[in-house]
C-alpha atoms as a PDB file:
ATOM      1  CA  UNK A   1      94.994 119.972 124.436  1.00  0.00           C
ATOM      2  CA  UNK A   2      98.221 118.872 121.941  1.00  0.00           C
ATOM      3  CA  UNK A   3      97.844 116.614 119.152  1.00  0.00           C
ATOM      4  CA  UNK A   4     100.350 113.996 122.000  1.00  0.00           C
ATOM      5  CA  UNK A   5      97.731 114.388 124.333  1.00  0.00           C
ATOM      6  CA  UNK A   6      95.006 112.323 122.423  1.00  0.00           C
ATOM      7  CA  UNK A   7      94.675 108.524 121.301  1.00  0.00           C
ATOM      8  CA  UNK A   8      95.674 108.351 117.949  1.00  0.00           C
ATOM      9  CA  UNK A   9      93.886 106.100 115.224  1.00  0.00           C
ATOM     10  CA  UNK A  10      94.978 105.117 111.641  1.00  0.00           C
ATOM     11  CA  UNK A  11      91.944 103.914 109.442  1.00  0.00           C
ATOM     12  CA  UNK A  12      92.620 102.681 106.340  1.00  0.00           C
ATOM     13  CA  UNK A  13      90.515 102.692 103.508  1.00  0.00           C
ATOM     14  CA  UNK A  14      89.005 105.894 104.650  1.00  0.00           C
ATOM     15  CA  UNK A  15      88.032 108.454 101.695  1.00  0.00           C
ATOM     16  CA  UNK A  16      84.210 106.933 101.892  1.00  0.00           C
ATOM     17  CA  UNK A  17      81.523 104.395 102.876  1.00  0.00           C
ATOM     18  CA  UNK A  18      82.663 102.179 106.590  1.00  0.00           C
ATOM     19  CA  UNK A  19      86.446 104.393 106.429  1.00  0.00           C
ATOM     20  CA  UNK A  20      84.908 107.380 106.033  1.00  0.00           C
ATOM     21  CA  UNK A  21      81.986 106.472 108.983  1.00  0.00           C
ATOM     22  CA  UNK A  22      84.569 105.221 111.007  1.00  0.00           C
ATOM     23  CA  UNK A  23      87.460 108.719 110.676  1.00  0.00           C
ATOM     24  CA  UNK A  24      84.161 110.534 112.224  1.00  0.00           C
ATOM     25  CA  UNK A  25      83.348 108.059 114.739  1.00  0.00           C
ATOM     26  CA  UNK A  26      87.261 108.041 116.127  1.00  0.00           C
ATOM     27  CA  UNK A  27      86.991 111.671 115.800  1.00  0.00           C
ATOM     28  CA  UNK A  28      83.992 111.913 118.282  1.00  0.00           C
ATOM     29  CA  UNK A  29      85.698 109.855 120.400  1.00  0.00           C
ATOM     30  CA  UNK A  30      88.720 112.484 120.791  1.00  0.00           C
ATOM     31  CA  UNK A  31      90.847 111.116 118.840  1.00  0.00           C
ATOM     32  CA  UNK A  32      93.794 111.945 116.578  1.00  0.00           C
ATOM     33  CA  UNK A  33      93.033 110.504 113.179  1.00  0.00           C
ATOM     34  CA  UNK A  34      95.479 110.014 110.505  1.00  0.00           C
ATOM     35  CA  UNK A  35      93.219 108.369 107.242  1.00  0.00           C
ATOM     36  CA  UNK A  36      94.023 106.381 104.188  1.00  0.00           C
ATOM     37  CA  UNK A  37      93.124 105.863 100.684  1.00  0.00           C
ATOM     38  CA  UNK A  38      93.987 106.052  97.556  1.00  0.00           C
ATOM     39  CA  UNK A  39      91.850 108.357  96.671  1.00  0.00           C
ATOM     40  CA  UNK A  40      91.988 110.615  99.734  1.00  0.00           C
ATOM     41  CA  UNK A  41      91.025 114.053  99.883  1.00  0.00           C
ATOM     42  CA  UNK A  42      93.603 116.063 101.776  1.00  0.00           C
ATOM     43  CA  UNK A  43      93.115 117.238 105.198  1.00  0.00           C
ATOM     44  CA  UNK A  44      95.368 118.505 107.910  1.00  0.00           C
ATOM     45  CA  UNK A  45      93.300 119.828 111.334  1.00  0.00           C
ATOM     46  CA  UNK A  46      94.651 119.757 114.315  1.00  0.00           C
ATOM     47  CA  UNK A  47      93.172 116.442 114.852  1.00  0.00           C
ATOM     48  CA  UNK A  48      93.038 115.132 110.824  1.00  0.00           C
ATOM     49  CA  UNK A  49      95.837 114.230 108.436  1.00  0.00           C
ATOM     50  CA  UNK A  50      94.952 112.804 105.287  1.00  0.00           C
ATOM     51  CA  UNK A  51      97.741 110.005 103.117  1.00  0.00           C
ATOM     52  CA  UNK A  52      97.008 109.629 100.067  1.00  0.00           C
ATOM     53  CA  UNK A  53      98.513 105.686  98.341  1.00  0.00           C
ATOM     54  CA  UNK A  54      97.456 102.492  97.751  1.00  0.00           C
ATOM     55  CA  UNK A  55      97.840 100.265 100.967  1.00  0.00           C
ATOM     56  CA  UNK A  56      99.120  97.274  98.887  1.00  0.00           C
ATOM     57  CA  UNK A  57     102.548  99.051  98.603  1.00  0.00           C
ATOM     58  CA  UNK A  58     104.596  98.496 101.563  1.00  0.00           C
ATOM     59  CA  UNK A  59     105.989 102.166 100.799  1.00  0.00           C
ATOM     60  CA  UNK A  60     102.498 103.572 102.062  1.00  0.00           C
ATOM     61  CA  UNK A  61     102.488 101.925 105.401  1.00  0.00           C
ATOM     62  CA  UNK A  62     105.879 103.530 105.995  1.00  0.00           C
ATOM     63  CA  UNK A  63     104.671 106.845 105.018  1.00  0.00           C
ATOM     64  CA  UNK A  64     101.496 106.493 107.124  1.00  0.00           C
ATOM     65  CA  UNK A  65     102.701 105.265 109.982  1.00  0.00           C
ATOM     66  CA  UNK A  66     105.468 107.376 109.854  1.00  0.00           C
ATOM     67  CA  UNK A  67     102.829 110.680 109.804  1.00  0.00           C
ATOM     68  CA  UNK A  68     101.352 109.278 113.091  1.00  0.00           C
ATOM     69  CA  UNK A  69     104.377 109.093 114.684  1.00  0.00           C
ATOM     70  CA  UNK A  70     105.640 112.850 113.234  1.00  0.00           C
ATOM     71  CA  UNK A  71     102.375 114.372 113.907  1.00  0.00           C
ATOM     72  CA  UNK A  72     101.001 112.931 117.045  1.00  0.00           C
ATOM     73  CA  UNK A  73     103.449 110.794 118.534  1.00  0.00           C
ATOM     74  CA  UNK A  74     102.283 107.413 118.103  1.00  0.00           C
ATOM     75  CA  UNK A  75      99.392 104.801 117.446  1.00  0.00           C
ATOM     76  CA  UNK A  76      96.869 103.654 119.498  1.00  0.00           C
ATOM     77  CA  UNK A  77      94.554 102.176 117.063  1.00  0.00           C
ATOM     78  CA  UNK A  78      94.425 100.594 113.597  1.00  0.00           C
ATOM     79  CA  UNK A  79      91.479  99.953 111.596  1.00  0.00           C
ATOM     80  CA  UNK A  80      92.036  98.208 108.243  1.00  0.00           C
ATOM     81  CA  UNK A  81      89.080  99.134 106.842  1.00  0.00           C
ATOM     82  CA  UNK A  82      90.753  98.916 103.078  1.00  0.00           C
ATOM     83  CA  UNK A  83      89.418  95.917 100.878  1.00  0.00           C
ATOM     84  CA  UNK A  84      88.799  94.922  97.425  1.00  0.00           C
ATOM     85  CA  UNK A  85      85.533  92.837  96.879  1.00  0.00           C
ATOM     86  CA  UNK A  86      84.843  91.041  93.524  1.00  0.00           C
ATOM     87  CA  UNK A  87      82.410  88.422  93.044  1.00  0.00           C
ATOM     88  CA  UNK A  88      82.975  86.137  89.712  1.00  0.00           C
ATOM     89  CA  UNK A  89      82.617  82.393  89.551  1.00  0.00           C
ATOM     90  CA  UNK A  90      86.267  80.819  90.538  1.00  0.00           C
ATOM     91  CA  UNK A  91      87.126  80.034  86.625  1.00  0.00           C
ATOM     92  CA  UNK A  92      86.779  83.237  85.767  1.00  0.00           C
ATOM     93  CA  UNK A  93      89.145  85.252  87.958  1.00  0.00           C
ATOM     94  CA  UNK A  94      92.119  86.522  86.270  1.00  0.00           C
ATOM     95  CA  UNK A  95      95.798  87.273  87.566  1.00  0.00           C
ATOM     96  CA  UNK A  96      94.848  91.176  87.727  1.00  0.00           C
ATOM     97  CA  UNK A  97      91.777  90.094  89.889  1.00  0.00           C
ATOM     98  CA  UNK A  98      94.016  88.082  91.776  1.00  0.00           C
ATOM     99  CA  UNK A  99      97.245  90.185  92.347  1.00  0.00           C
ATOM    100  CA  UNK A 100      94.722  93.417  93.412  1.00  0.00           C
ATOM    101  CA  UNK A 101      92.681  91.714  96.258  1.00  0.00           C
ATOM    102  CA  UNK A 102      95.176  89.767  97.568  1.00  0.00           C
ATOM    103  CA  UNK A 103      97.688  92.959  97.191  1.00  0.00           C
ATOM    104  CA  UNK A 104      94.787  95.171  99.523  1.00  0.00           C
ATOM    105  CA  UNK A 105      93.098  92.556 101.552  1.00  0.00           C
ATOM    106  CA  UNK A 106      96.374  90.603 102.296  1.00  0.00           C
ATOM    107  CA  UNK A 107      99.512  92.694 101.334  1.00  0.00           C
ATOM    108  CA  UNK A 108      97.746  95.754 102.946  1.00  0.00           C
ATOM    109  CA  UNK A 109      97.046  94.617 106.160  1.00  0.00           C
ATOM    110  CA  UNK A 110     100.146  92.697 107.210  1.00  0.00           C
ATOM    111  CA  UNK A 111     102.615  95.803 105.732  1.00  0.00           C
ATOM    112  CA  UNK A 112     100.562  98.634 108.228  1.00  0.00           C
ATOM    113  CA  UNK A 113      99.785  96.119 111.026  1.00  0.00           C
ATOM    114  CA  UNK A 114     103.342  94.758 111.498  1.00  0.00           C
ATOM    115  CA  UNK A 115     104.344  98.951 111.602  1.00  0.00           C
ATOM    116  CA  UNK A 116     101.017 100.086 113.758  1.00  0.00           C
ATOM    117  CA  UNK A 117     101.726  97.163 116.237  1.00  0.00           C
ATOM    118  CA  UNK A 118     105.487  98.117 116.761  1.00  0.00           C
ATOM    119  CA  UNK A 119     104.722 101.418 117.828  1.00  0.00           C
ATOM    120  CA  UNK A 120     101.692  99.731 120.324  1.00  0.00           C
ATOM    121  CA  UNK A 121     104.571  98.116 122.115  1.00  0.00           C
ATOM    122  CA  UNK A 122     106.131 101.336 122.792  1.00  0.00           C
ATOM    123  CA  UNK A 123     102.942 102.738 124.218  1.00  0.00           C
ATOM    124  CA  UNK A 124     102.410  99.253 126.279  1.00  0.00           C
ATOM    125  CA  UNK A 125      99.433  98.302 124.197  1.00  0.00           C
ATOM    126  CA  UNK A 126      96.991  99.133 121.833  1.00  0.00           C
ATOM    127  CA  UNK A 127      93.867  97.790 119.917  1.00  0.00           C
ATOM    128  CA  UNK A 128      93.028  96.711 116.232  1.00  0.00           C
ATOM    129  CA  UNK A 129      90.437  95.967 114.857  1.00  0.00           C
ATOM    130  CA  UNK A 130      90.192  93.848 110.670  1.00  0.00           C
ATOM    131  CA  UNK A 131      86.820  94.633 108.622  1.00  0.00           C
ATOM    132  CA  UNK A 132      86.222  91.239 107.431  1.00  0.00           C
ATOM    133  CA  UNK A 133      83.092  89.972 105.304  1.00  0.00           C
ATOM    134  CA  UNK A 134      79.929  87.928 106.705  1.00  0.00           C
ATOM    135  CA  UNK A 135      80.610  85.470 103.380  1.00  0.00           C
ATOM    136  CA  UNK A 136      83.884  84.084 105.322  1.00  0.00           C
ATOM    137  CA  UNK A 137      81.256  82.110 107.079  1.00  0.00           C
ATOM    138  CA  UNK A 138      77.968  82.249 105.127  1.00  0.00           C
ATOM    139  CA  UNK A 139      79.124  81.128 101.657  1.00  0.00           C
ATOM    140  CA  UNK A 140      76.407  81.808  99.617  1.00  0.00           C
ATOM    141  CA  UNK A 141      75.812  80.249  95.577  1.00  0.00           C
ATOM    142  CA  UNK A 142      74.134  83.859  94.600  1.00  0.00           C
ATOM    143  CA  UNK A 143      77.464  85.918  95.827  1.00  0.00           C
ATOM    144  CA  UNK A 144      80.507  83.547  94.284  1.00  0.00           C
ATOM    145  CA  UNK A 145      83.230  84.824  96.171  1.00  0.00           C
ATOM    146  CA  UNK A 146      86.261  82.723  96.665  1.00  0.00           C
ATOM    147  CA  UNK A 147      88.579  85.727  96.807  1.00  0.00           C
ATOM    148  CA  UNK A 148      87.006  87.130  99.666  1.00  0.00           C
ATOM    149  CA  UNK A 149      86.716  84.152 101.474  1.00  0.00           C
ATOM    150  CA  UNK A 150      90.838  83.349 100.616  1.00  0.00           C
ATOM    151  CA  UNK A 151      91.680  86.793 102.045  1.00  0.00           C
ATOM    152  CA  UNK A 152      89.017  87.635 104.301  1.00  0.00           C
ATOM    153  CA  UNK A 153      88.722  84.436 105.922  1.00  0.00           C
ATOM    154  CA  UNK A 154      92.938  84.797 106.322  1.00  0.00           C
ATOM    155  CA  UNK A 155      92.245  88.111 108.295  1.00  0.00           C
ATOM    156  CA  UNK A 156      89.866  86.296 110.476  1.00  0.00           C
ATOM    157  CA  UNK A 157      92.217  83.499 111.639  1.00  0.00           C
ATOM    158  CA  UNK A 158      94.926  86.448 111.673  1.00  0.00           C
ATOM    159  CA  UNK A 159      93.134  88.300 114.116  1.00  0.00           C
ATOM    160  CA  UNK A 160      92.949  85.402 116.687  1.00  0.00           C
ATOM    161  CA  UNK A 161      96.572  84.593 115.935  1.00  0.00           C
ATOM    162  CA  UNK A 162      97.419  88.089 117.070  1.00  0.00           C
ATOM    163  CA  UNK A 163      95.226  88.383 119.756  1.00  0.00           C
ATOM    164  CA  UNK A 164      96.508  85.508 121.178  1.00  0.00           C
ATOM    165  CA  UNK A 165     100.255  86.443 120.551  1.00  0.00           C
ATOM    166  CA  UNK A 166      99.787  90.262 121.833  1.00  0.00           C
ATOM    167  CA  UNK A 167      97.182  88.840 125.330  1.00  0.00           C
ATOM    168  CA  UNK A 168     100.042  89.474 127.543  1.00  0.00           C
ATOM    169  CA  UNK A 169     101.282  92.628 125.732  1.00  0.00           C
ATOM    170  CA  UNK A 170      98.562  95.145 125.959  1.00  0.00           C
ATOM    171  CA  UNK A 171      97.459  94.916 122.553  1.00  0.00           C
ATOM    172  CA  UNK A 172      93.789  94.026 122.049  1.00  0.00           C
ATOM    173  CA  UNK A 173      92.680  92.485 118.065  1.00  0.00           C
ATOM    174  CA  UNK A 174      89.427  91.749 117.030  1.00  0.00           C
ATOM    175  CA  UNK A 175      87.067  91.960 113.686  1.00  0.00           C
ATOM    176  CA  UNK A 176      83.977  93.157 112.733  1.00  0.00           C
ATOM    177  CA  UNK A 177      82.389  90.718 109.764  1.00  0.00           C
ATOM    178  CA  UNK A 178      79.785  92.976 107.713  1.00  0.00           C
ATOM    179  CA  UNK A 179      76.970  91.555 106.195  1.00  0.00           C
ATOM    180  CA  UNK A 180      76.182  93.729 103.038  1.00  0.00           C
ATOM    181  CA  UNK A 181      76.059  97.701 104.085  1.00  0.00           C
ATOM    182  CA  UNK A 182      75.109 100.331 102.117  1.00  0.00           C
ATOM    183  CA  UNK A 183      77.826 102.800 100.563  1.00  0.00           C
ATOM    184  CA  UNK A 184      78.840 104.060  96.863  1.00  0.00           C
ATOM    185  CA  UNK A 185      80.425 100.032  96.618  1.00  0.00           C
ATOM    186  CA  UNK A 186      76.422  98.591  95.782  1.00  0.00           C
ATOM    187  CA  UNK A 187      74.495 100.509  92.899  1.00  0.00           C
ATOM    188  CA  UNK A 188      71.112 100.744  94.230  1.00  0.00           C
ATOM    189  CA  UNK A 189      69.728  98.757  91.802  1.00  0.00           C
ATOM    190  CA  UNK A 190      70.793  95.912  93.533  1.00  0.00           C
ATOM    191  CA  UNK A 191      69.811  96.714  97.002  1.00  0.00           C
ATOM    192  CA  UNK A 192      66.262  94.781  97.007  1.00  0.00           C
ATOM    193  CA  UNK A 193      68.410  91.519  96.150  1.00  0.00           C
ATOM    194  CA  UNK A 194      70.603  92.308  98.302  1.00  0.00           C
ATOM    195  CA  UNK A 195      68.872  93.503 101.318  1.00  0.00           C
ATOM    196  CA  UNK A 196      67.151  89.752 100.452  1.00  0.00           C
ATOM    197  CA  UNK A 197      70.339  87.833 101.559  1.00  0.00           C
ATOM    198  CA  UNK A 198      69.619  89.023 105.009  1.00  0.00           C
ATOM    199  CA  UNK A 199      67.349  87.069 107.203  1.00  0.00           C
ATOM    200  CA  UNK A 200      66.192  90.695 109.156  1.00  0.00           C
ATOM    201  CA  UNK A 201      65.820  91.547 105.354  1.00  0.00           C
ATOM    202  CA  UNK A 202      68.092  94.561 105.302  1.00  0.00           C
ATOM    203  CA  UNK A 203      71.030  95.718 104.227  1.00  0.00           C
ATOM    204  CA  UNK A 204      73.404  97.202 106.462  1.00  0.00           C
ATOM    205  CA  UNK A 205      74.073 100.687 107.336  1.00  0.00           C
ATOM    206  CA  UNK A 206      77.461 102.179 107.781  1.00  0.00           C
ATOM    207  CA  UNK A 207      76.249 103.327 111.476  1.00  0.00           C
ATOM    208  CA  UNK A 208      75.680  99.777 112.419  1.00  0.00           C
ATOM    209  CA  UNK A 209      79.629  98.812 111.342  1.00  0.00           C
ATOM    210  CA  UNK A 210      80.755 102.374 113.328  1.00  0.00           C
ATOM    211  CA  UNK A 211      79.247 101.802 116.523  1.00  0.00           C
ATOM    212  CA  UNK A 212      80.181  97.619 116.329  1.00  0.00           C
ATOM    213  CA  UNK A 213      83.593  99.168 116.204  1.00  0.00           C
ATOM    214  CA  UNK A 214      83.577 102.118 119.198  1.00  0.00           C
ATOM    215  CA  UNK A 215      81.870  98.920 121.056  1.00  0.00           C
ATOM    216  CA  UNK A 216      85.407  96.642 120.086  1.00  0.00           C
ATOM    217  CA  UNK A 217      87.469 100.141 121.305  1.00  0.00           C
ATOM    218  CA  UNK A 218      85.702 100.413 124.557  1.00  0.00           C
ATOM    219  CA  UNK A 219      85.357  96.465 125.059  1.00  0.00           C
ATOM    220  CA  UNK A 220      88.558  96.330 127.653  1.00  0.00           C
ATOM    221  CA  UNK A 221      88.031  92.684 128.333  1.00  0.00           C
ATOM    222  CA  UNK A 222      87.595  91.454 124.380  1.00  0.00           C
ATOM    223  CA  UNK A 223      90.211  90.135 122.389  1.00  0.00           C
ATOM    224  CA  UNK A 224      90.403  87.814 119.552  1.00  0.00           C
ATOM    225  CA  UNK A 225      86.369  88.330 118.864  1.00  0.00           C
ATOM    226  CA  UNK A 226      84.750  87.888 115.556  1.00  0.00           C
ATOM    227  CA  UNK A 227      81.890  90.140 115.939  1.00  0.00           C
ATOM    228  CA  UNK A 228      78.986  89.544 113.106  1.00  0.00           C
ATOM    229  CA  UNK A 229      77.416  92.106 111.520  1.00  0.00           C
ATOM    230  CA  UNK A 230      75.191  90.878 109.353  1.00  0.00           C
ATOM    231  CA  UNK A 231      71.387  91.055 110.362  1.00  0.00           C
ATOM    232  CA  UNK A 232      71.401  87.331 110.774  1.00  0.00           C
ATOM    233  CA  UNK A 233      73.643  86.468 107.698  1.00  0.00           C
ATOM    234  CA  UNK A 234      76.288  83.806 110.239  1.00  0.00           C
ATOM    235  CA  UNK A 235      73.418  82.189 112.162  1.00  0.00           C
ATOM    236  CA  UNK A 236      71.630  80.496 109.121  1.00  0.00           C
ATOM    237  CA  UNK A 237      68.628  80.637 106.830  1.00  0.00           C
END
């Protein structure tokens, strides 16, 4: 088999933690993977390549979507995976805080989406799926997080936007919203409190994100779907 003969996927945010979970996940699933990160360690297998920048510059959505289409031929897939979390009271956000996690959450997504989706069209259709955050809809007083609701939240209502727009078009777009999963991001200090947010009274791990995801992929008839994460986090406590 040729690298044109396999679904491609781009993940974003994808040197550890839910990126790196998911680049093995795709890859099980036979597909061409081309990963993202700024930190990214390089790779090129016949069914791997590695681009290493910072998704909040426009420039690296050119140069990764331009390696899909070079390597493999197109994309089939897009998971923005990529996102900044920092939890401070409001007043005490500063223009840095600001400028990075809108420049990832916000900046990153809309740059590689708007490329991903026009080579979709080409294919007649395609499927993307936005790693969102459980807070969007469980604001919590313990986890002050206004940023992540702001940009978060704005890839929630993005995803039904595009759904909608893309229905008739082939292209599928849907979101997985995490509770709190374990990776590098959490010291594990803090796991007891926060495995405590949780009404199932665990955190989350990175294979409960992965297969929500390869559900989304194989979900034919879903589009537009929110789909929680979060060991009870949405539903109330």
């Amino acid at each position: 088999m040729n690298s044109y003969d396999r679904k491609v996927a781009v993940i974003t945010g994808a040197s550890q933690g839910i990126g790196a979970g998911l680049v093995e996940a795709y890859r099980k699933l036979g597909y061409s993977v081309v990963a993202t990160s700024r930190s990214i360690s390089q790779a090129d297998e016949p069914d791997l390549l590695t681009v290493r920048g910072d998704i909040a510059e426009a420039a690296t959505a050119d140069r990764v979507i331009g390696a899909a289409l070079k390597r493999f031929g197109g994309v089939d897939t897009l998971v923005n995976t990529a996102g900044i979390f920092v939890a401070k009271a409001f007043t005490d956000y500063t223009p840095t805080d600001f400028t990075d996690v809108t420049g990832v959450n916000l900046a990153g997504f809309f740059h590689i989406t708007q490329q991903a989706i026009e080579s979709m069209l080409s294919r007649g259709g395609g499927h993307i799926v936005n790693v969102t955050s459980s807070l969007v809809d469980n604001a919590n007083s313990s986890v002050p997080s206004v940023l992540a609701s702001l940009t978060k939240g704005g890839l929630q209502s993005a995803t039904k936007s595009l759904a909608i727009e893309y229905a008739g078009r082939g292209i599928r777009v849907n979101a997985v919203s995490p509770g709190t999963i374990k990776t590098p991001m959490h010291d594990e200090s803090t796991h007891e409190f926060l495995a405590a947010l949780h009404p199932m009274g665990r955190m989350g791990d990175i294979r409960d994100i992965t297969d929500a995801v390869v559900y989304l992929e194989n979900a034919s008839f879903v589009t537009g779907e929110i789909l929680h994460v979060d060991g009870g986090m949405s539903a109330g406590h």
